[in-house]
PDB file of N, CA and C in Angstrom:
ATOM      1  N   UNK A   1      81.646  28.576 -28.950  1.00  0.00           N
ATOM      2  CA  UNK A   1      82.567  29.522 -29.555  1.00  0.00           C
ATOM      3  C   UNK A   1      83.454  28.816 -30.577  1.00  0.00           C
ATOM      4  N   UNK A   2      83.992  27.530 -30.582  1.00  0.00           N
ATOM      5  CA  UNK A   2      84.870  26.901 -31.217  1.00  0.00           C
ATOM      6  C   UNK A   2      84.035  26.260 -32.490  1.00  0.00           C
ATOM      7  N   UNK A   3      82.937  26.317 -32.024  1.00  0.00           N
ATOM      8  CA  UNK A   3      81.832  25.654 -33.160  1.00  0.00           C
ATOM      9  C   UNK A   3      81.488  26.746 -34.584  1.00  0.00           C
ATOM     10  N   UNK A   4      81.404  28.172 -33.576  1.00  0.00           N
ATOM     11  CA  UNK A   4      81.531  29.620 -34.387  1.00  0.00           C
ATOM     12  C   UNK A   4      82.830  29.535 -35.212  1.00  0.00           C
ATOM     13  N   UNK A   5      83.587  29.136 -34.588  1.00  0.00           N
ATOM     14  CA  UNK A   5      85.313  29.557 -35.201  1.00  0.00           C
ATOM     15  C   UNK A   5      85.375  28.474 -36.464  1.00  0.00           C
ATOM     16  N   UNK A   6      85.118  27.367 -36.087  1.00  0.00           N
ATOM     17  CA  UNK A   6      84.954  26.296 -37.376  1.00  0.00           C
ATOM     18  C   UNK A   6      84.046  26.779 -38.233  1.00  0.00           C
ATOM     19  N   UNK A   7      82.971  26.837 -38.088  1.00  0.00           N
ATOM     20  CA  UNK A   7      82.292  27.210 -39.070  1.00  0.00           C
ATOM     21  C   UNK A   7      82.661  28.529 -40.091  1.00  0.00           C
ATOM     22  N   UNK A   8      83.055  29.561 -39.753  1.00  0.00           N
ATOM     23  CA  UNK A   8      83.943  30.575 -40.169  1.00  0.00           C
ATOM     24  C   UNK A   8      85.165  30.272 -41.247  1.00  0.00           C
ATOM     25  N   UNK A   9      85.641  29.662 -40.322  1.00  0.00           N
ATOM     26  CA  UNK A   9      86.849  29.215 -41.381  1.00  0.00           C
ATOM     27  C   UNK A   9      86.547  28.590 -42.916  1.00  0.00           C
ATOM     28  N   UNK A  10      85.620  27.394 -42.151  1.00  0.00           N
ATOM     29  CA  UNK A  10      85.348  26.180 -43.359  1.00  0.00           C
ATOM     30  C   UNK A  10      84.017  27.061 -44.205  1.00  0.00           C
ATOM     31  N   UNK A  11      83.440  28.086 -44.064  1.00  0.00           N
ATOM     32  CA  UNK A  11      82.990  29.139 -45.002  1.00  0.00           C
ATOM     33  C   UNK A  11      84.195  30.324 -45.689  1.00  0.00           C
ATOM     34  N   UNK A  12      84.916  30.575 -44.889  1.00  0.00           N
ATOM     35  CA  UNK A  12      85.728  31.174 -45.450  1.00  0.00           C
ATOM     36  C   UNK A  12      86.862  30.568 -47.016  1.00  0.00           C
ATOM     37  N   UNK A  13      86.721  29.174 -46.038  1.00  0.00           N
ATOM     38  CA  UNK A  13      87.704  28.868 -47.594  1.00  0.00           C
ATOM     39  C   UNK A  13      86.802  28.155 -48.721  1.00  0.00           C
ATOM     40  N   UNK A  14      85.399  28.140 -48.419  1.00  0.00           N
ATOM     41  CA  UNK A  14      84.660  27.756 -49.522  1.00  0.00           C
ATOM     42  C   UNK A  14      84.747  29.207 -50.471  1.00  0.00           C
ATOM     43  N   UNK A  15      84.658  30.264 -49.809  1.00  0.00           N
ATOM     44  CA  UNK A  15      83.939  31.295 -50.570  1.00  0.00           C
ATOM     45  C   UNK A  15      85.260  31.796 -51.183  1.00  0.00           C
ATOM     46  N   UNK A  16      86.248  31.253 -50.863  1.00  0.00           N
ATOM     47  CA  UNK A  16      87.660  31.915 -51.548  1.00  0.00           C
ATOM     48  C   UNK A  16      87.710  30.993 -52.923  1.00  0.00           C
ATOM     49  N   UNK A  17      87.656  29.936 -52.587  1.00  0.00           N
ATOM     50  CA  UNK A  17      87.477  28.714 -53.592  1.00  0.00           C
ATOM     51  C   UNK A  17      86.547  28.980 -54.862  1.00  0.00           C
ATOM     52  N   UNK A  18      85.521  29.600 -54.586  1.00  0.00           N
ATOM     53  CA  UNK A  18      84.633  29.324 -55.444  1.00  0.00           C
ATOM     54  C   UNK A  18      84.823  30.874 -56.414  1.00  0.00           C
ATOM     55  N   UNK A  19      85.758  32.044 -55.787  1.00  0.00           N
ATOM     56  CA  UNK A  19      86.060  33.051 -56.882  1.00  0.00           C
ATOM     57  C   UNK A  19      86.326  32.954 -57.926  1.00  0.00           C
ATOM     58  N   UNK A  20      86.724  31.582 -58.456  1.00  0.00           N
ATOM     59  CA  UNK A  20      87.267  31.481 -59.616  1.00  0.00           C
ATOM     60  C   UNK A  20      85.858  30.538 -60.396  1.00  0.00           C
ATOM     61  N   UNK A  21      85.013  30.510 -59.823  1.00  0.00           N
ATOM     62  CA  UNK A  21      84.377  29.303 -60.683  1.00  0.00           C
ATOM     63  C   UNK A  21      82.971  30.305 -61.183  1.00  0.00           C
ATOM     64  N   UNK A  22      83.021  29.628 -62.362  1.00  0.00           N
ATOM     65  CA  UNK A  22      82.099  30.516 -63.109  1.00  0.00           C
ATOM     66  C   UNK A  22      80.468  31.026 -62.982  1.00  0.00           C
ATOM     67  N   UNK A  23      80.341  31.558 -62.600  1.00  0.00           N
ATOM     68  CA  UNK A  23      78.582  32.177 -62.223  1.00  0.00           C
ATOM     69  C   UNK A  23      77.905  31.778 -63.571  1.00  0.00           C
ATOM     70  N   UNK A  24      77.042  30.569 -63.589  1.00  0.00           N
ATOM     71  CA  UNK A  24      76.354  30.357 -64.699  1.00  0.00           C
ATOM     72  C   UNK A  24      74.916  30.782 -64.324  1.00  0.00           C
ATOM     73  N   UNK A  25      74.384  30.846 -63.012  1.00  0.00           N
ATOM     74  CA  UNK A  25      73.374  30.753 -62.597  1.00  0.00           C
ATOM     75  C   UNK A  25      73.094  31.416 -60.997  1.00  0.00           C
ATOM     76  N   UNK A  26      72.037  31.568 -60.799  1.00  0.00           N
ATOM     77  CA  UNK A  26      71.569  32.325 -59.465  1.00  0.00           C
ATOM     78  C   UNK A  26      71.645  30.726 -58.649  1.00  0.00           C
ATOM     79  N   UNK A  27      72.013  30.862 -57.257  1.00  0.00           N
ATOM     80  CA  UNK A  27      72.158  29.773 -56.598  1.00  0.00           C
ATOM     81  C   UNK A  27      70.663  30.099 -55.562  1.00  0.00           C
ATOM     82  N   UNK A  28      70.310  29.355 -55.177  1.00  0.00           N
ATOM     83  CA  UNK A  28      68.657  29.257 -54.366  1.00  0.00           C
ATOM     84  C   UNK A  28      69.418  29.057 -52.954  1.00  0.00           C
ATOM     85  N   UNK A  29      68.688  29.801 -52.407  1.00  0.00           N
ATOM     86  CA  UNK A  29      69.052  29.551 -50.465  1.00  0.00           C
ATOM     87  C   UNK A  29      68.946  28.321 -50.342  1.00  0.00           C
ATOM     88  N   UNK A  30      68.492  26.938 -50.564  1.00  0.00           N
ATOM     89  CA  UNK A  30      68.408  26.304 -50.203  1.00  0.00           C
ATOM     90  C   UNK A  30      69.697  25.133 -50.518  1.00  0.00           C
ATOM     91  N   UNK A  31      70.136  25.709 -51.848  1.00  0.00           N
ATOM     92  CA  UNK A  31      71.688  25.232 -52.347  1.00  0.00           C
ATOM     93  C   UNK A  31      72.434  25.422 -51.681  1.00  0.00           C
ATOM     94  N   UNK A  32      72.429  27.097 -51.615  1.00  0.00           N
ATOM     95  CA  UNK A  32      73.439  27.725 -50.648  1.00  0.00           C
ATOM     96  C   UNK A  32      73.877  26.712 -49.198  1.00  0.00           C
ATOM     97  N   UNK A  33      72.133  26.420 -48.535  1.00  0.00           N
ATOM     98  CA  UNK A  33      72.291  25.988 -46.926  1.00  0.00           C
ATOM     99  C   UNK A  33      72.632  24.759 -47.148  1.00  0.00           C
ATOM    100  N   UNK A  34      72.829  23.932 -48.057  1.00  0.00           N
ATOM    101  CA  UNK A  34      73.048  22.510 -48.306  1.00  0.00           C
ATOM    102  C   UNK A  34      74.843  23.087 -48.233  1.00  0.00           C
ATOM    103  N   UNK A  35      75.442  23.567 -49.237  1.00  0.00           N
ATOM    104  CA  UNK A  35      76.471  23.693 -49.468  1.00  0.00           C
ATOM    105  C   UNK A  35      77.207  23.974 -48.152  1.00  0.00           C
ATOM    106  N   UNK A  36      77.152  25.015 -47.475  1.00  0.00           N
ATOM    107  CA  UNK A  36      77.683  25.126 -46.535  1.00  0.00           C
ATOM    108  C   UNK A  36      77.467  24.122 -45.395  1.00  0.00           C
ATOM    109  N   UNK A  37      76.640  23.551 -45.289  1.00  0.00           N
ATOM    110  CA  UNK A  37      76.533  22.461 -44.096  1.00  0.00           C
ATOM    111  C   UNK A  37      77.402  21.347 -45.289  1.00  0.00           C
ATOM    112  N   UNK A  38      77.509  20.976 -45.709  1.00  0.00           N
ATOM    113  CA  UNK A  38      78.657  19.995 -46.466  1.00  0.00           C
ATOM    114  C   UNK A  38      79.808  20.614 -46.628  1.00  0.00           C
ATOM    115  N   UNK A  39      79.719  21.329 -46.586  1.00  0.00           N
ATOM    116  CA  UNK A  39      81.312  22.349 -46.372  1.00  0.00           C
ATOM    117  C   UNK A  39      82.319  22.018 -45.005  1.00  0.00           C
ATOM    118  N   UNK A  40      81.164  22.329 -44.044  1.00  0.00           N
ATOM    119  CA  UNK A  40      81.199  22.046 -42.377  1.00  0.00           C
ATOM    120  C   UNK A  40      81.505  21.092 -42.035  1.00  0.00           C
ATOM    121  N   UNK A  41      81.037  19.725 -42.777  1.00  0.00           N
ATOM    122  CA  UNK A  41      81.055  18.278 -42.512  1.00  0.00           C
ATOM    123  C   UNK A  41      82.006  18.080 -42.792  1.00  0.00           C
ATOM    124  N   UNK A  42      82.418  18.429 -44.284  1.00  0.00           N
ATOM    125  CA  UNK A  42      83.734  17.818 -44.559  1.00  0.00           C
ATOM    126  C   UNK A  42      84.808  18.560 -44.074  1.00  0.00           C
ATOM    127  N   UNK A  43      84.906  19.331 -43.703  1.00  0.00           N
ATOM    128  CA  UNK A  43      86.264  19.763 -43.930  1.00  0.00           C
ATOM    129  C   UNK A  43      86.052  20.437 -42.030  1.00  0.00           C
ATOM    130  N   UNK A  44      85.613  20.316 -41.172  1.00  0.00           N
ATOM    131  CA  UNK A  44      86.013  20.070 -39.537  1.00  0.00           C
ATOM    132  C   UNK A  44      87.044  19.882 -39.460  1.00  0.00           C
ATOM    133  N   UNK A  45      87.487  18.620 -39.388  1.00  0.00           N
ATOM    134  CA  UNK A  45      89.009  18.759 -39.037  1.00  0.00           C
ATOM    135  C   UNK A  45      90.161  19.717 -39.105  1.00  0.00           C
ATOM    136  N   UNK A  46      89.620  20.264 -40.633  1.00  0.00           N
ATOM    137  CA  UNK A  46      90.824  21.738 -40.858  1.00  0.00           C
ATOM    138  C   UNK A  46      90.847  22.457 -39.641  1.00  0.00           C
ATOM    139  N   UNK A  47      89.514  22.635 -38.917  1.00  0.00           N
ATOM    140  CA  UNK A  47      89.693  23.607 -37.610  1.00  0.00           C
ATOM    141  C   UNK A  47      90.603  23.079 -36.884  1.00  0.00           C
ATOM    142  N   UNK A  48      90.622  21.848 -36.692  1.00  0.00           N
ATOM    143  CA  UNK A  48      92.169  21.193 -35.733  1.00  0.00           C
ATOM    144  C   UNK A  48      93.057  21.228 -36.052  1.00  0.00           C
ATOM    145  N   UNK A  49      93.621  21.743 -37.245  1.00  0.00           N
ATOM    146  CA  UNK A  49      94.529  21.804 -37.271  1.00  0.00           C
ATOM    147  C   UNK A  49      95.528  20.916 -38.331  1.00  0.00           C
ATOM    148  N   UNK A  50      94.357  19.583 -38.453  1.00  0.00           N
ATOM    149  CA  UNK A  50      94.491  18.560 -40.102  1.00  0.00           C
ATOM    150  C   UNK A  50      94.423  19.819 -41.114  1.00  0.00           C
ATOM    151  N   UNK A  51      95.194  19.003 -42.464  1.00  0.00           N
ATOM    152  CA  UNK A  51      94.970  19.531 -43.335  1.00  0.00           C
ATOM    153  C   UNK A  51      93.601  18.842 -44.089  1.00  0.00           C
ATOM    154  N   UNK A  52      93.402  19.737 -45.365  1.00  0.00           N
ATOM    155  CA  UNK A  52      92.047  19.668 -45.552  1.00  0.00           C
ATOM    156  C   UNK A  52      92.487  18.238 -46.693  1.00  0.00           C
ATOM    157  N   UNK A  53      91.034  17.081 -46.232  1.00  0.00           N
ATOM    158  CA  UNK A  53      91.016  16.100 -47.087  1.00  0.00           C
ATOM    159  C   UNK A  53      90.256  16.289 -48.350  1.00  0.00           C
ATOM    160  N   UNK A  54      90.757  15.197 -49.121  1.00  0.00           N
ATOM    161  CA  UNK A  54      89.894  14.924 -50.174  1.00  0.00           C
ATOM    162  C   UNK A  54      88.961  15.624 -50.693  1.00  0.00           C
ATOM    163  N   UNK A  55      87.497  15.153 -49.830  1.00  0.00           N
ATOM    164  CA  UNK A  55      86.470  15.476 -49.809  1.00  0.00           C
ATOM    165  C   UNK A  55      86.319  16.860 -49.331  1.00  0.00           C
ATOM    166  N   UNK A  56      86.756  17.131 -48.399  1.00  0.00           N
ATOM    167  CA  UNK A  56      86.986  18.382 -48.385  1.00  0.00           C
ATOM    168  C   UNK A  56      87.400  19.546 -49.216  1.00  0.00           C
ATOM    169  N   UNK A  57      88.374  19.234 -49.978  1.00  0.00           N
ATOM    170  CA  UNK A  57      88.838  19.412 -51.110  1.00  0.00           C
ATOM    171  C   UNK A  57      87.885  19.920 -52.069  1.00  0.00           C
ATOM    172  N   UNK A  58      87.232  19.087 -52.493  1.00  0.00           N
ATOM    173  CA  UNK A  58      86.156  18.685 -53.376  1.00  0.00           C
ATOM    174  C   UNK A  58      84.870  19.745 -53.146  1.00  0.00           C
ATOM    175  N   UNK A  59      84.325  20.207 -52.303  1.00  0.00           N
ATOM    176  CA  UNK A  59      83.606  20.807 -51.220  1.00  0.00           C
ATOM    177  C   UNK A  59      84.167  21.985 -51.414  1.00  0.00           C
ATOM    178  N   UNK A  60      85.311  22.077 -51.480  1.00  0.00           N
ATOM    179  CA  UNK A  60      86.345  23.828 -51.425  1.00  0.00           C
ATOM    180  C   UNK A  60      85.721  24.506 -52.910  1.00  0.00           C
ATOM    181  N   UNK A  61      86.429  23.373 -53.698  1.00  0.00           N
ATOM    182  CA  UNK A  61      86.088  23.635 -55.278  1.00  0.00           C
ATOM    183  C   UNK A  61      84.854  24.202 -55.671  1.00  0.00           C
ATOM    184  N   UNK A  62      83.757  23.638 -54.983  1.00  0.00           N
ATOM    185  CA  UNK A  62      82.752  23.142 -55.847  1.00  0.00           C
ATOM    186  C   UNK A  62      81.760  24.541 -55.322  1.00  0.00           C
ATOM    187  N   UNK A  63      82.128  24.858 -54.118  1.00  0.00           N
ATOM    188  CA  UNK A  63      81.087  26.067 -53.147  1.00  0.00           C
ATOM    189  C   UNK A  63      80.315  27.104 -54.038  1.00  0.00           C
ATOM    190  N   UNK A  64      79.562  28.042 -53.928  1.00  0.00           N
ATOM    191  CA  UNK A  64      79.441  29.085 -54.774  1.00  0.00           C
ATOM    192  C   UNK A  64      79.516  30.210 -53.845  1.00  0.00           C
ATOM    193  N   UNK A  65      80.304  31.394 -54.051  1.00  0.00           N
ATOM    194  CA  UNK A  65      81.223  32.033 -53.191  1.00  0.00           C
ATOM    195  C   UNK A  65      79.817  33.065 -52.735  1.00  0.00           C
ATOM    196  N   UNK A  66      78.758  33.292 -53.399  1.00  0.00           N
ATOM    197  CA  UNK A  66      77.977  34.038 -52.501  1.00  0.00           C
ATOM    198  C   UNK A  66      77.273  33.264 -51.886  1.00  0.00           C
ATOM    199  N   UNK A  67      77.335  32.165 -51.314  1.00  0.00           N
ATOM    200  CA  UNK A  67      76.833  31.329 -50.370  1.00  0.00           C
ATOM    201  C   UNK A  67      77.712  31.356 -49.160  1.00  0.00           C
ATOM    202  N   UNK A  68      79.212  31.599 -49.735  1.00  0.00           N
ATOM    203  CA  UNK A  68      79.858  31.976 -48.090  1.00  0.00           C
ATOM    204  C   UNK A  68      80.062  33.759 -47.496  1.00  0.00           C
ATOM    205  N   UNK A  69      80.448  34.349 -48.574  1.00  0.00           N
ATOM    206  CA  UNK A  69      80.720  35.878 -48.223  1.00  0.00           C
ATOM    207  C   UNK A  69      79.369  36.505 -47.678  1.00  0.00           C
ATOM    208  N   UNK A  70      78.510  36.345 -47.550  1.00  0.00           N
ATOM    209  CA  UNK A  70      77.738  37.138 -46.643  1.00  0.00           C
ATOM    210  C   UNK A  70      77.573  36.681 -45.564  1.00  0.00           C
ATOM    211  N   UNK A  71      78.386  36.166 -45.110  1.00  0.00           N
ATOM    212  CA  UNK A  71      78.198  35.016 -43.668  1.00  0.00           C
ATOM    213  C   UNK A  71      79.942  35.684 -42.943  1.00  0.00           C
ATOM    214  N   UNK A  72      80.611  35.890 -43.779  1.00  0.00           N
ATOM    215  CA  UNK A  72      81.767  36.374 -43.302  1.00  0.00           C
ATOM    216  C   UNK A  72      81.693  38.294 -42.690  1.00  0.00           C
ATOM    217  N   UNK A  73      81.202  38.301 -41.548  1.00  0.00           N
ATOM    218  CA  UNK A  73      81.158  39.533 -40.758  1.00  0.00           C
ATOM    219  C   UNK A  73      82.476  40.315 -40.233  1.00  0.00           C
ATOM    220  N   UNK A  74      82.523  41.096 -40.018  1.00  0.00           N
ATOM    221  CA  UNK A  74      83.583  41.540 -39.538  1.00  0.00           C
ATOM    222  C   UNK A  74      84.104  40.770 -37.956  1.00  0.00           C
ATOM    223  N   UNK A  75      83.406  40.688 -37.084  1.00  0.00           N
ATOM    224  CA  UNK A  75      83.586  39.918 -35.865  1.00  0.00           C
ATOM    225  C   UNK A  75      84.273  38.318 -36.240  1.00  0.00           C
ATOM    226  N   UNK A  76      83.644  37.607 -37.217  1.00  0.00           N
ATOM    227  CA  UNK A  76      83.984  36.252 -37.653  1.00  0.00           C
ATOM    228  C   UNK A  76      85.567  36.346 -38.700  1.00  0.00           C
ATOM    229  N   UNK A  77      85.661  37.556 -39.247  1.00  0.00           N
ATOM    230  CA  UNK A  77      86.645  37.629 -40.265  1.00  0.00           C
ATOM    231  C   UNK A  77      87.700  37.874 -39.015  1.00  0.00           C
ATOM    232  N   UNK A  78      87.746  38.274 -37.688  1.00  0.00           N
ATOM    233  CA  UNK A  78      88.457  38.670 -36.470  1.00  0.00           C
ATOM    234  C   UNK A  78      89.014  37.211 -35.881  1.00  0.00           C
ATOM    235  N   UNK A  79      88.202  36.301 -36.026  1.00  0.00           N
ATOM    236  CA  UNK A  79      88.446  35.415 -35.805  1.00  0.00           C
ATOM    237  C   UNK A  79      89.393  34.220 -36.082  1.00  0.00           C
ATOM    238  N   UNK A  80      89.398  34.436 -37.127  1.00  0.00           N
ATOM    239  CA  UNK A  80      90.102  33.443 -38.447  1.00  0.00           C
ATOM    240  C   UNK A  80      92.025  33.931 -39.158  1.00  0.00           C
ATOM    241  N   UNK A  81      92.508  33.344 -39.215  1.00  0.00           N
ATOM    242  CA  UNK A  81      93.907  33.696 -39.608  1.00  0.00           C
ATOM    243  C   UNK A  81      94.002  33.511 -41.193  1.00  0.00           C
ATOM    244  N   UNK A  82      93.480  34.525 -41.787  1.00  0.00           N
ATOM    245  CA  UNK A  82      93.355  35.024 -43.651  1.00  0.00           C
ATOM    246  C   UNK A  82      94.399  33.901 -44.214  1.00  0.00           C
ATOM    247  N   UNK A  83      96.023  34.449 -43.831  1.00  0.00           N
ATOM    248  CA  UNK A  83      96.730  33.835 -44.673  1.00  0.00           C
ATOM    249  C   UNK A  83      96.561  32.686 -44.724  1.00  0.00           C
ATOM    250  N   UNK A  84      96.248  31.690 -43.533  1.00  0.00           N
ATOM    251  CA  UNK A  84      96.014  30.148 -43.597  1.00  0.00           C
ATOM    252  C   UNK A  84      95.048  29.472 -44.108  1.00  0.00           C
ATOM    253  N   UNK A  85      93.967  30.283 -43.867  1.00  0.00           N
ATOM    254  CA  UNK A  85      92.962  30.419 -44.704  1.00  0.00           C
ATOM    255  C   UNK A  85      93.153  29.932 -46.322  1.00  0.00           C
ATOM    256  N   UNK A  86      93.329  31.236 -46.725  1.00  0.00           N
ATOM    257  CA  UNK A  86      94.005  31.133 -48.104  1.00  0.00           C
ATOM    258  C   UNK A  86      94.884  30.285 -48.471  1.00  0.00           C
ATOM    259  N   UNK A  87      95.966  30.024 -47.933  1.00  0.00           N
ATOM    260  CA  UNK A  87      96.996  28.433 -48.024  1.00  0.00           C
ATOM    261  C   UNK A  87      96.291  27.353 -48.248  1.00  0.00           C
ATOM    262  N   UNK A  88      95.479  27.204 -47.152  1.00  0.00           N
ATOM    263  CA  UNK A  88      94.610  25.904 -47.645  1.00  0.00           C
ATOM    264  C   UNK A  88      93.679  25.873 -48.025  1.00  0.00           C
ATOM    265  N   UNK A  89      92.885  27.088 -49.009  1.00  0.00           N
ATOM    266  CA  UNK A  89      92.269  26.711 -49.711  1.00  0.00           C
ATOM    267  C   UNK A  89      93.066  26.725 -51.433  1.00  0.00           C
ATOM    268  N   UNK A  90      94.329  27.515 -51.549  1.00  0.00           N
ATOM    269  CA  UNK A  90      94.721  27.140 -52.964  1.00  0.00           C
ATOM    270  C   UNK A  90      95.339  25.712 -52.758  1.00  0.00           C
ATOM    271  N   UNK A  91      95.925  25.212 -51.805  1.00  0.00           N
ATOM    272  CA  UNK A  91      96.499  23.591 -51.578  1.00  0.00           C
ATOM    273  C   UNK A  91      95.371  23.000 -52.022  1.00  0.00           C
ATOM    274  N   UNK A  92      93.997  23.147 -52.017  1.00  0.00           N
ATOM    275  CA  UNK A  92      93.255  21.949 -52.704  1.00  0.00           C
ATOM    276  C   UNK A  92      92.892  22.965 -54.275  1.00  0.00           C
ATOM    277  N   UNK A  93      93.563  23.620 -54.598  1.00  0.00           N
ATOM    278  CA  UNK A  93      93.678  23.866 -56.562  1.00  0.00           C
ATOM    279  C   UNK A  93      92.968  24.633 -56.568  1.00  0.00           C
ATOM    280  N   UNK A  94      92.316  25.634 -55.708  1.00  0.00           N
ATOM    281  CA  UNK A  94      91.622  27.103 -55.936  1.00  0.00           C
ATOM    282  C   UNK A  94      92.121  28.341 -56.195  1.00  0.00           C
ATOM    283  N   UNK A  95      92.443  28.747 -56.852  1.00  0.00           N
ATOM    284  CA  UNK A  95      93.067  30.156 -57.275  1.00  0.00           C
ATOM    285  C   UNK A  95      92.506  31.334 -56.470  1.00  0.00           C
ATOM    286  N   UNK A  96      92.634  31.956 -55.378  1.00  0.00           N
ATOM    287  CA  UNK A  96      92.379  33.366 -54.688  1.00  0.00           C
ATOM    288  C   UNK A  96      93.226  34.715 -55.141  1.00  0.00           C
ATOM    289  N   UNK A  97      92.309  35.414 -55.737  1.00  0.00           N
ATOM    290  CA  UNK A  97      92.882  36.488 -56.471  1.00  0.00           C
ATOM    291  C   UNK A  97      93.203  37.122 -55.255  1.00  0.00           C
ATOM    292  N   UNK A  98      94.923  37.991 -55.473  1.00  0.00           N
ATOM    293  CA  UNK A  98      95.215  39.002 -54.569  1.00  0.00           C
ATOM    294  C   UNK A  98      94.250  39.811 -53.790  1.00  0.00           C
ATOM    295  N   UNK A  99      94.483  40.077 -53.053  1.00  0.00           N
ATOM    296  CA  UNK A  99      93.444  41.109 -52.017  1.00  0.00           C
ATOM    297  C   UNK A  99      91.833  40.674 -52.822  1.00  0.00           C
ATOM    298  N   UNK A 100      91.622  39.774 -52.521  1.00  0.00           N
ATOM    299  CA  UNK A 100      90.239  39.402 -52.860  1.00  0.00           C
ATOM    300  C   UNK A 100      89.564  39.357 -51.402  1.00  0.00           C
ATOM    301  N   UNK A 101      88.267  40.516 -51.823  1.00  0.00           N
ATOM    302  CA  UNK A 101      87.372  40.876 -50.427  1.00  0.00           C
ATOM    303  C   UNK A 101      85.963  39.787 -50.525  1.00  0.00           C
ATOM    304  N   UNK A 102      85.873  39.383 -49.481  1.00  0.00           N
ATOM    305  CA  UNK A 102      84.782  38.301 -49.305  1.00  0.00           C
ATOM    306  C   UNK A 102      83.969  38.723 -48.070  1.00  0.00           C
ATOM    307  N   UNK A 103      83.195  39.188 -47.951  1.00  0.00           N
ATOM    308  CA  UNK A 103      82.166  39.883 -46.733  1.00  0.00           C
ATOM    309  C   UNK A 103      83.123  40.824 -46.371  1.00  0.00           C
ATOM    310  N   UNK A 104      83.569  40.758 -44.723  1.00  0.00           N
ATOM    311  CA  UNK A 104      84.037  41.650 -44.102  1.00  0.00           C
ATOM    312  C   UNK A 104      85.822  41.488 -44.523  1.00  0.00           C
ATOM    313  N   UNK A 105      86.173  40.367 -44.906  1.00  0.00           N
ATOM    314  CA  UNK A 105      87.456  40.179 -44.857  1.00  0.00           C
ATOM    315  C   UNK A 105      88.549  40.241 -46.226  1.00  0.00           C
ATOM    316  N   UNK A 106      89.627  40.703 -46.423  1.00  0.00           N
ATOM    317  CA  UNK A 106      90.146  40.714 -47.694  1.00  0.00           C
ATOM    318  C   UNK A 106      91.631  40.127 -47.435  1.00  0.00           C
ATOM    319  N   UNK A 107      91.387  38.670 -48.081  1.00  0.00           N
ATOM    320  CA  UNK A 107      92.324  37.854 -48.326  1.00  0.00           C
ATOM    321  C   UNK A 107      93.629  38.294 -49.214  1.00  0.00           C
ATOM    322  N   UNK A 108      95.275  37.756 -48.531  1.00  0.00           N
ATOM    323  CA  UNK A 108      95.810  37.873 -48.983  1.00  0.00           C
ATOM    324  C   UNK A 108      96.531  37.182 -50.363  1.00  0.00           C
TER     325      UNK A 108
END
């Protein structure tokens, strides 16, 4: 369950992250599944409660946001605390537009 809850999160603030970055191209499932498992890696700790490092950071930026929003369900968006969410993903320099909806959930 805690493995569910991490993973959630550290998709959630990729896919907030990456609203702002420009769609040049169709991303391939296989980008996508890379991205998010490097998403996961780096940035774990955020589930404890660390703030998000570096690399993590880096990982926030870089995501492509339809690689996380269809993964964000309503049950998983239940899970997760939006506003903190959102805090730490603009703390590593991502811009989240107001009420920006990402799968099931719409960030404040």
């Amino acid at each position: 369950m805690m493995m569910k809850i991490s993973s959630v999160v550290l998709v959630v603030m990729v896919a907030l992250l990456v609203v702002t970055a420009p769609m040049v191209k169709a991303v391939t499932t296989n980008q996508c599944k890379n991205e998010r498992t490097q998403l996961v890696n780096e940035c774990r700790p955020v589930i404890f409660g660390q703030d998000p490092s570096n690399n993590c950071c880096q990982r926030v930026r870089v995501i492509h946001v339809e690689c996380i929003c269809p993964y964000l369900t309503p049950k998983f968006a239940n899970l997760i605390n939006l506003a903190r969410t959102a805090k730490q993903i603009r703390s590593c320099g991502r811009n989240i537009p107001h009420n920006f909806k990402c799968g099931s959930a719409t960030f404040p």
